[in-house]
Protein backbone atom coordinates (compact mmCIF):
# COMPACT_ATOMS: atom_id res chain seq x y z
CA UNK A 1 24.22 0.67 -1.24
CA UNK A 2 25.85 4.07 -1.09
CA UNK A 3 26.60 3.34 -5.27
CA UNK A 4 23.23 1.70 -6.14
CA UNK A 5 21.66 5.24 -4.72
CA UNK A 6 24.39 7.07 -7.51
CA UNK A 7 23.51 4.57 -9.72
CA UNK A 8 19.76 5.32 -9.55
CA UNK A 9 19.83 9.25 -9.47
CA UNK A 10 21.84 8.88 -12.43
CA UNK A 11 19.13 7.16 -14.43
CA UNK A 12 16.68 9.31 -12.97
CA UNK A 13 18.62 12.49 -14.03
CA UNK A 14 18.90 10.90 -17.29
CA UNK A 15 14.96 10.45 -17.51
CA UNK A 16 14.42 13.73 -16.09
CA UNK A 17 16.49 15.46 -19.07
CA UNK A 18 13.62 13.59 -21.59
CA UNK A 19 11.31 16.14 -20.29
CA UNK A 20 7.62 15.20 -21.31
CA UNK A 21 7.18 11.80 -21.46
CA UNK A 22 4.25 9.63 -23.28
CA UNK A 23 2.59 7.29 -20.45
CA UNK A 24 3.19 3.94 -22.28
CA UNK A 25 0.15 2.71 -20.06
CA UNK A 26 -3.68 4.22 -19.37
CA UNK A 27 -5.07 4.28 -15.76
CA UNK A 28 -3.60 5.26 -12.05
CA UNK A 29 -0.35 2.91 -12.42
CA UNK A 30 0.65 4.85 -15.76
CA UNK A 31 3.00 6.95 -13.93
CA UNK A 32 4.92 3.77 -12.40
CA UNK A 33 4.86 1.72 -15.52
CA UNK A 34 6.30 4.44 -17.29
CA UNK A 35 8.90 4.97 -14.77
CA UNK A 36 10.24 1.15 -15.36
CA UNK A 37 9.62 0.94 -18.71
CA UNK A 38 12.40 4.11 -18.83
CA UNK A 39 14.21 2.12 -16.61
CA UNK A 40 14.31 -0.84 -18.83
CA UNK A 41 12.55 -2.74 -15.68
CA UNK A 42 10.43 -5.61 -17.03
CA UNK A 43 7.11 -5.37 -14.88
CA UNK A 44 7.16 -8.21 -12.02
CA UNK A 45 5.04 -9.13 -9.09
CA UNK A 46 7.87 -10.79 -6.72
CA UNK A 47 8.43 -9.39 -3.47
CA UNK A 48 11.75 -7.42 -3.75
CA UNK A 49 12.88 -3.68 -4.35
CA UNK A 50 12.42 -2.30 -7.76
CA UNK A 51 16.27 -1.20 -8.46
CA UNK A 52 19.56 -2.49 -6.81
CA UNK A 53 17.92 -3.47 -3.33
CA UNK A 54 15.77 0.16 -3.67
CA UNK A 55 12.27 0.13 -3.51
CA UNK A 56 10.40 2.96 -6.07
CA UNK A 57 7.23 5.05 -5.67
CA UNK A 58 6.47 7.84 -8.09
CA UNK A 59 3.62 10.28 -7.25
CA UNK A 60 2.09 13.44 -9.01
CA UNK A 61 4.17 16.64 -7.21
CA UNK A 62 0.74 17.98 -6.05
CA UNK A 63 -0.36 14.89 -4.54
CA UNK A 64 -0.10 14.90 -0.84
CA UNK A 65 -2.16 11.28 -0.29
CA UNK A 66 -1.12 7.92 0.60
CA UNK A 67 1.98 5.89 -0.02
CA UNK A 68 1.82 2.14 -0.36
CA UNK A 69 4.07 0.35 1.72
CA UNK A 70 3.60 -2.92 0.90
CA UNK A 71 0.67 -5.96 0.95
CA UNK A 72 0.12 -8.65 3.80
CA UNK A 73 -2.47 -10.56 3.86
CA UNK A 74 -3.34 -12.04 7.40
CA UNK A 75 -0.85 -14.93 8.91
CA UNK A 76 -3.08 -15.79 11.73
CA UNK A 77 -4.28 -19.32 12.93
CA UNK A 78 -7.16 -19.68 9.87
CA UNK A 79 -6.44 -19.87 6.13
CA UNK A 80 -8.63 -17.55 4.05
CA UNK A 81 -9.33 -15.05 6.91
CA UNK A 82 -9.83 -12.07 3.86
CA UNK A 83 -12.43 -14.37 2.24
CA UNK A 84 -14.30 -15.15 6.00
CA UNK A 85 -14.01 -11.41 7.01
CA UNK A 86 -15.68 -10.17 3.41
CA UNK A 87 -18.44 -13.26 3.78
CA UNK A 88 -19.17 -12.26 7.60
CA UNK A 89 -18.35 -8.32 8.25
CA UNK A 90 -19.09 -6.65 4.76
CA UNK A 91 -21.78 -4.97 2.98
CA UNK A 92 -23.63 -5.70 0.18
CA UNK A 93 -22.09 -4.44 -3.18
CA UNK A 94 -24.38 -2.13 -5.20
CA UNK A 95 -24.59 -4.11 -8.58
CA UNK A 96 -24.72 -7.45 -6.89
CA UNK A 97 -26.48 -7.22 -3.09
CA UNK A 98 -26.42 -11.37 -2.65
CA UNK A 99 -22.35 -10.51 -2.51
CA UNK A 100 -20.26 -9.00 -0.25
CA UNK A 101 -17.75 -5.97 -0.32
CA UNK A 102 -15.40 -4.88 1.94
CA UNK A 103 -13.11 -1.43 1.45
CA UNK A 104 -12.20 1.04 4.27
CA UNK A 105 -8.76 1.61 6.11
CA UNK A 106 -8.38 0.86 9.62
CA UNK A 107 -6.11 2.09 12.37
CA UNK A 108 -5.30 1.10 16.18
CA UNK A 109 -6.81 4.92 17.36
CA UNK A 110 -10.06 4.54 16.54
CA UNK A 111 -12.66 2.80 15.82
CA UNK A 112 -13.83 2.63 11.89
CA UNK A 113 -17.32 1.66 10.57
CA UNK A 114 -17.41 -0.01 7.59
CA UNK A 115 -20.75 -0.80 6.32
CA UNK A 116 -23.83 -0.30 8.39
CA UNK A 117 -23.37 -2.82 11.24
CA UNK A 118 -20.02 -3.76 12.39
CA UNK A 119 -16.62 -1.42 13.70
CA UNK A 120 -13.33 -2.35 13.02
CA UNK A 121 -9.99 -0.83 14.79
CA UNK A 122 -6.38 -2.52 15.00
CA UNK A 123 -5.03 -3.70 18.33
CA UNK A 124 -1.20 -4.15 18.45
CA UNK A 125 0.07 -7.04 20.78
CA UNK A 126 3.41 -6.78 21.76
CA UNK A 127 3.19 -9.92 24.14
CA UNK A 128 2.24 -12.15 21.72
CA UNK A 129 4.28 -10.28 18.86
CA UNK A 130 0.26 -9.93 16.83
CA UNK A 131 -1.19 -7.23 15.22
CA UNK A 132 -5.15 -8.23 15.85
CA UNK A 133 -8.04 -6.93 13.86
CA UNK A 134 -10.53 -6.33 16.32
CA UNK A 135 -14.33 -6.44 15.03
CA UNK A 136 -16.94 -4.70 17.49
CA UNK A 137 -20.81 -4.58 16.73
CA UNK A 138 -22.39 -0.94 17.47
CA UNK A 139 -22.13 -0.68 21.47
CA UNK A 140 -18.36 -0.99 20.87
CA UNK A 141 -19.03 -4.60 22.20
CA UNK A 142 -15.95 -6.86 20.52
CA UNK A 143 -17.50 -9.40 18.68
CA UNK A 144 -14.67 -11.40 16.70
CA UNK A 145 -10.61 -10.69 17.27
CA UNK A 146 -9.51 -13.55 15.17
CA UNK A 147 -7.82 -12.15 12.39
CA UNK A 148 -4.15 -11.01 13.00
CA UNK A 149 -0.94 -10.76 11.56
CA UNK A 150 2.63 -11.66 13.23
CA UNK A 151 5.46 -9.31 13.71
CA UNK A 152 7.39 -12.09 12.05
CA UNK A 153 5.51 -11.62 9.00
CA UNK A 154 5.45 -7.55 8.78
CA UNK A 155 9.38 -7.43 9.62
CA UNK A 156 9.87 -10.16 6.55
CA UNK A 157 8.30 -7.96 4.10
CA UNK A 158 10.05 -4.99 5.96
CA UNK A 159 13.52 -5.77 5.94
CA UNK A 160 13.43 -7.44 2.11
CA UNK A 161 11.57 -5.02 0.49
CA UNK A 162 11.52 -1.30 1.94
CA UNK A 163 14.94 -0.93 3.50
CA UNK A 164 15.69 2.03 1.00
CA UNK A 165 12.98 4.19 -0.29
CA UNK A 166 13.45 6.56 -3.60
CA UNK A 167 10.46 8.98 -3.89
CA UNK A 168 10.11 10.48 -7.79
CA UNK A 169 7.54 13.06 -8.14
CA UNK A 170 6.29 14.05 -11.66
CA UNK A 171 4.16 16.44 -13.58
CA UNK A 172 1.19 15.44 -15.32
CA UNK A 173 0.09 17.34 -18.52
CA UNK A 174 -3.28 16.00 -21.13
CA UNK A 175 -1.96 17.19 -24.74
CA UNK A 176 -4.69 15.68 -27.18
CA UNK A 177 -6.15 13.53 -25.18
CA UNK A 178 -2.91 12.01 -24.26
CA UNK A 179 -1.28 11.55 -21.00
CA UNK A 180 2.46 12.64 -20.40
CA UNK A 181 4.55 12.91 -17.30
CA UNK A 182 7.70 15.03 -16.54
CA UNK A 183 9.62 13.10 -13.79
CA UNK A 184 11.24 16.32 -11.77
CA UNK A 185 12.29 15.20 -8.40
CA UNK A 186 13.91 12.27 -6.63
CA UNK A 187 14.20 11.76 -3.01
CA UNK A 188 16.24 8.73 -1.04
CA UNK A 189 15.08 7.34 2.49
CA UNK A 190 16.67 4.59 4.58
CA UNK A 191 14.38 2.59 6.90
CA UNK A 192 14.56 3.65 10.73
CA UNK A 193 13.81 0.37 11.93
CA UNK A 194 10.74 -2.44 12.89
CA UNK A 195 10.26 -0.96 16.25
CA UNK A 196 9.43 2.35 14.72
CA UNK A 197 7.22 0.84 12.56
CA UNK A 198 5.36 -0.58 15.33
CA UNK A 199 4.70 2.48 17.15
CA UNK A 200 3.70 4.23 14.27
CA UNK A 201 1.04 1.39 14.00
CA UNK A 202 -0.37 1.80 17.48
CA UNK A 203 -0.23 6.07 16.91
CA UNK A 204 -2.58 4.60 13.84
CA UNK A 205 -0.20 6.60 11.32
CA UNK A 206 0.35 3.74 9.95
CA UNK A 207 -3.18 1.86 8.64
CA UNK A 208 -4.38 -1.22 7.10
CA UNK A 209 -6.28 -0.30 3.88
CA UNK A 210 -8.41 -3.62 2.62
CA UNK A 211 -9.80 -3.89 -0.98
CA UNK A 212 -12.32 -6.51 -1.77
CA UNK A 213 -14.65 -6.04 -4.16
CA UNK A 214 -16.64 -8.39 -6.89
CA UNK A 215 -15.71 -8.26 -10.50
CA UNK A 216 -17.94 -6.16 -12.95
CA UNK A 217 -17.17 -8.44 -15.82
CA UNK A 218 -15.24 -11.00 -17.39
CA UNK A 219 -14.72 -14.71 -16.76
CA UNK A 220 -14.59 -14.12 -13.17
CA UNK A 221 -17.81 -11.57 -13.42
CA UNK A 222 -19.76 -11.56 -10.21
CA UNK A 223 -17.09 -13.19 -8.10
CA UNK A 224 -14.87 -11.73 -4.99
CA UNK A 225 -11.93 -10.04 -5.95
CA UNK A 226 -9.24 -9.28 -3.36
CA UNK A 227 -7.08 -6.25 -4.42
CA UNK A 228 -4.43 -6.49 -1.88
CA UNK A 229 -4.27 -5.94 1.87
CA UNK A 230 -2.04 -2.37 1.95
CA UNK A 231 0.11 -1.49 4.85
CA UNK A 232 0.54 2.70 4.03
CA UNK A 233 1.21 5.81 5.56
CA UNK A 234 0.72 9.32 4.72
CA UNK A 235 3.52 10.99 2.70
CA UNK A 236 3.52 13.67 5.01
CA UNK A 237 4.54 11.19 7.84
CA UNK A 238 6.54 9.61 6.22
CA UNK A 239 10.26 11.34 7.80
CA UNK A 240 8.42 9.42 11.02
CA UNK A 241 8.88 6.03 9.66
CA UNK A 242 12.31 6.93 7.11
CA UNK A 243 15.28 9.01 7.51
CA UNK A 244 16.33 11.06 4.41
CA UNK A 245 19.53 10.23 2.57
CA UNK A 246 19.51 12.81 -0.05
């Protein structure tokens, strides 16, 4: 690994001598696609690290939010517990109120509201190795604890996909309309381990962000749309969860 690492903060030293960049895509995932397209990285959707067993996430340098660990949707007993937890526990979306929404991130600390009617907090189960969504009405009275996902699942998508972390922070500049980025820093972490990861669930530093919304427009106009079940942690934690190479 100790040469994939060389091997990567010699392309990004490479990229970083380009200087401004044009982003070769519009939108929030500019700064990524950009990234791989300088990598010669063909964009994918399969469940393994970016580069050489390393997993990438580039940020804007002023950005002190969120970082995307990964997506899991739940393994529990039911199929299609995203679609029943939207259908049963959301809110009505504001261009289409016969449908349901559901966005808010939820931790095992305290309880959330999402909507007008039901609370929602995580509950980690170390007996039965579960991660439990736990759904209370509004007297904190639990009401539905069905949905869960196993450690078996979260230490799969763990282990293959975020063992090594690079960090690349770049500068955004607008020059006629246009978007560029300067990639100017690089940082390389190595995964503590799954029991850390667990505790930093139950400290709620590490959340559960869902994303269901409807679609706005075409073919699938006025139909649920599931962005992605995100597992993520705040950059500024993230030294709790990763220990830096270099």
């Amino acid at each position: 690994m100790r040469q994939n690492i060389i091997d990567l903060d010699k392309e990004f030293q490479r990229i970083k001598s380009m200087g401004l960049i044009e982003s070769k895509r519009k939108g929030a995932t500019g700064i990524g696609y950009t990234f791989e397209c300088l990598l010669n990285k063909q964009e994918e959707s399969f469940d393994i690290p970016d580069y050489k067993g390393i997993e990438i996430k580039t940020k804007y340098i002023y950005s002190r939010g969120k970082i995307h660990l990964f997506c899991a949707a739940p393994d529990g007993d039911y199929l299609f517990e995203n679609k029943r937890l939207v259908e049963k526990y959301g809110y009505p979306d504001k261009k289409y109120s016969n449908r349901h929404a559901f966005n808010g991130t939820i931790n095992a600390k305290n309880y959330t509201q999402i909507g007008t009617q039901f609370l929602f907090k995580l509950d980690v189960n170390r007996k039965e190795e579960k991660i439990r969504l736990l759904v209370a009405n509004k007297e904190y009275q639990i009401i539905d604890k069905e949905i869960s996902w196993s450690f078996d699942l979260l230490k799969s998508r763990l282990n293959r996909k975020l063992q090594y972390l690079a960090i690349i922070n770049a500068y955004k500049r607008i020059i006629n309309k246009k978007e560029y980025f300067h990639y100017c820093k690089i940082d390389f972490y190595h995964l503590k381990d799954f029991n850390t990861f667990i505790n930093l669930l139950e400290d709620g530093i590490v959340k559960i962000s869902f994303c269901i919304g409807i679609d706005k427009d075409g073919v699938k106009k006025g139909k649920i749309h599931d962005h992605g079940t995100s597992f993520e942690i705040q950059e500024f934690d993230i030294k709790k969860l990763y220990n830096l190479i270099m």
